[in-house]
C-alpha atoms as a PDB file:
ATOM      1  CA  UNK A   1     101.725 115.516 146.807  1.00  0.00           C
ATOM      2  CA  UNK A   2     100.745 112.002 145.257  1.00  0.00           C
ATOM      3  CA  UNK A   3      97.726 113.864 143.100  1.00  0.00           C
ATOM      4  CA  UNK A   4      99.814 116.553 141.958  1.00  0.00           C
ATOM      5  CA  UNK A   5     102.455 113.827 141.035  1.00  0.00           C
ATOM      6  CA  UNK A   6      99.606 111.984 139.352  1.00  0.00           C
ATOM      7  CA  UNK A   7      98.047 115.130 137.459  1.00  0.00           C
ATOM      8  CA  UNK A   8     101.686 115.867 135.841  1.00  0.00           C
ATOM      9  CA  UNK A   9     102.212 112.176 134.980  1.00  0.00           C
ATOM     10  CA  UNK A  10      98.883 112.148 133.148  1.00  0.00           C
ATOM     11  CA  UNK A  11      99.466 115.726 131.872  1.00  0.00           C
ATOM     12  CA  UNK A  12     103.072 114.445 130.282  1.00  0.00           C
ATOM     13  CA  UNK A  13     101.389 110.987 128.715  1.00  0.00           C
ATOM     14  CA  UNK A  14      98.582 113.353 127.560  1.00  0.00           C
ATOM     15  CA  UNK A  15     101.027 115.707 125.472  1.00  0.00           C
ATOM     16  CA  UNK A  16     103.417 112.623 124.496  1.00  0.00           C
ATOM     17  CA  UNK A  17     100.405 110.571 123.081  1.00  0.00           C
ATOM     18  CA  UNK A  18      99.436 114.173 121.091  1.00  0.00           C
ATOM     19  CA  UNK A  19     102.669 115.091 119.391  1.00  0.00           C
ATOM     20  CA  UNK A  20     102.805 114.592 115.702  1.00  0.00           C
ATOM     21  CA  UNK A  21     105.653 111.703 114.555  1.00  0.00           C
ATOM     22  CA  UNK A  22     108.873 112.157 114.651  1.00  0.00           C
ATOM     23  CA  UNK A  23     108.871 112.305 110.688  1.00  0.00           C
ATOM     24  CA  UNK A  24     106.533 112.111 107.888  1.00  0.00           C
ATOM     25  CA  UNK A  25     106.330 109.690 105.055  1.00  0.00           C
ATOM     26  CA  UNK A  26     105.233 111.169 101.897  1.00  0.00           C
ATOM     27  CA  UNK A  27     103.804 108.374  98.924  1.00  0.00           C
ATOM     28  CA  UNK A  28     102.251 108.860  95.458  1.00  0.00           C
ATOM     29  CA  UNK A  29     100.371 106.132  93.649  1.00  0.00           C
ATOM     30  CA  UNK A  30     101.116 106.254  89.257  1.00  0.00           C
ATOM     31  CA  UNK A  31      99.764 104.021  87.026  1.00  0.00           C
ATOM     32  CA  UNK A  32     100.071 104.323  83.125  1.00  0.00           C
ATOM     33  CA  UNK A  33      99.560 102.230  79.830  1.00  0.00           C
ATOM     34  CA  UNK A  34     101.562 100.841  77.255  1.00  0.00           C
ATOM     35  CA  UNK A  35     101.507  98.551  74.041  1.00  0.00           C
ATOM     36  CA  UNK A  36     104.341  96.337  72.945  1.00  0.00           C
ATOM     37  CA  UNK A  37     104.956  93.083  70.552  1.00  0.00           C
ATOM     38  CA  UNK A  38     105.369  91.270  73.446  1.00  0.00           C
ATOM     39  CA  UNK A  39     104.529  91.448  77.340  1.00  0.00           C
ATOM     40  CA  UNK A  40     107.690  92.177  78.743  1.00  0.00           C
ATOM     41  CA  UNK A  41     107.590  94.948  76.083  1.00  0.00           C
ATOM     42  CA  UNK A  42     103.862  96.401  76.469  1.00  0.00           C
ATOM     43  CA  UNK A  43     104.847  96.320  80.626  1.00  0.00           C
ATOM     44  CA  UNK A  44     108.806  97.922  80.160  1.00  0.00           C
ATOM     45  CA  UNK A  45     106.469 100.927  77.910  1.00  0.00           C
ATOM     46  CA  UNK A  46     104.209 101.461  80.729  1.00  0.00           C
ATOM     47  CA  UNK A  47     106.356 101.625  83.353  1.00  0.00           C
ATOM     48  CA  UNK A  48     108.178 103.918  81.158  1.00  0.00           C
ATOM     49  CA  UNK A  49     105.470 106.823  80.985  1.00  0.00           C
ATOM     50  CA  UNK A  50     104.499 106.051  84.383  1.00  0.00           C
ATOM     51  CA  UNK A  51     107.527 107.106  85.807  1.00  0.00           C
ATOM     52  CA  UNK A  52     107.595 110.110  83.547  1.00  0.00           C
ATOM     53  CA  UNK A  53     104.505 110.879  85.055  1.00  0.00           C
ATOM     54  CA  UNK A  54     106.325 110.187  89.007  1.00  0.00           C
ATOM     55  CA  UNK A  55     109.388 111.972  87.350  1.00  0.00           C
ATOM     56  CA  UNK A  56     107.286 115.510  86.611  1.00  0.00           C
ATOM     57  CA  UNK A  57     106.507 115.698  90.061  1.00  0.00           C
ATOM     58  CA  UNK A  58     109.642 115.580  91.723  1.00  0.00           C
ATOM     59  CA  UNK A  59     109.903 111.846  92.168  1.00  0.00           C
ATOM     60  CA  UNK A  60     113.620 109.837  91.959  1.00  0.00           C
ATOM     61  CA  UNK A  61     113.671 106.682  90.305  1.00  0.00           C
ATOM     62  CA  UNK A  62     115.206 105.170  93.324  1.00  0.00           C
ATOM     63  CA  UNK A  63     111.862 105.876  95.425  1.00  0.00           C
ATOM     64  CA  UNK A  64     109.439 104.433  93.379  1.00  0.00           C
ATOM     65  CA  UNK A  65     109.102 100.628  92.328  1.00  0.00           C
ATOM     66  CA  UNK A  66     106.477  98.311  90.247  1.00  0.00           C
ATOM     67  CA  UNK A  67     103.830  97.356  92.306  1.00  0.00           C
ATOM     68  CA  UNK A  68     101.634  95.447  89.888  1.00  0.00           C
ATOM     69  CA  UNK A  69     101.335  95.133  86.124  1.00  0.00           C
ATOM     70  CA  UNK A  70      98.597  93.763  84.225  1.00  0.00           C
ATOM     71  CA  UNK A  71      99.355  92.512  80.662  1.00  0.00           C
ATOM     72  CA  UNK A  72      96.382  92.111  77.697  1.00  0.00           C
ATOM     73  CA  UNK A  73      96.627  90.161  74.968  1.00  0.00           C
ATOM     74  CA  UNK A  74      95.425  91.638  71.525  1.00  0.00           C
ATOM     75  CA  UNK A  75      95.645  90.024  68.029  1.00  0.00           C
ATOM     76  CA  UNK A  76      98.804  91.136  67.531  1.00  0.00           C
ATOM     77  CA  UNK A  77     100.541  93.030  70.034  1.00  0.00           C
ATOM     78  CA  UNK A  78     100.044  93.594  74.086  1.00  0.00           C
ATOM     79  CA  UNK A  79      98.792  95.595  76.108  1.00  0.00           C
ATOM     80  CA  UNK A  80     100.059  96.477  79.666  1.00  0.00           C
ATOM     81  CA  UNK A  81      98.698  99.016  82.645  1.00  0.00           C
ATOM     82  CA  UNK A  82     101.798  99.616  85.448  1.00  0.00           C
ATOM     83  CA  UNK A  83     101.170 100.854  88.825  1.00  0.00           C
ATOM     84  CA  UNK A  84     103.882 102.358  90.548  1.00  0.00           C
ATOM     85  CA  UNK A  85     104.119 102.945  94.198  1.00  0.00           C
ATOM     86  CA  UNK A  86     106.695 106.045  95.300  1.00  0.00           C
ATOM     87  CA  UNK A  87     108.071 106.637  99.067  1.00  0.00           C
ATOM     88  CA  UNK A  88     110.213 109.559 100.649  1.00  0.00           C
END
């Protein structure tokens, strides 16, 4: 009785431990470029067309954010690449 006891309890933990999650998170990764006379400018144009591009794909707004900007100076304008990080 204790091994067939044992053999279920082991054959429960087995299937538990297998299962897939309860729910799956889906992400996306955008990044895109943009110029502007100043930073905040050259970054608010990137993150623009980047979350065109998160947009065209059946992203929200609300599930994507900025992850990281980087901003270029040029003689005279900027220069800005955004990278934005979507969730659902």
């Amino acid at each position: 009785m204790k091994k067939l006891l044992t053999a279920a309890a082991l054959a429960v933990a087995a299937v538990t431990l297998s299962a897939p999650p309860a729910f799956a998170v889906e992400t996306g990764d955008f990044h895109a470029t943009g110029i502007g006379p100043y930073p905040g400018d050259a970054i608010n144009s990137a993150e623009k067309v980047a979350r065109t591009f998160a947009r065209n794909t059946g992203w929200l707004d609300s599930q994507c954010y900025r992850r990281s900007a980087d901003v270029r100076s040029h003689t005279s304008y900027y220069s800005a690449t955004v990278w934005l990080y979507c969730q659902r």
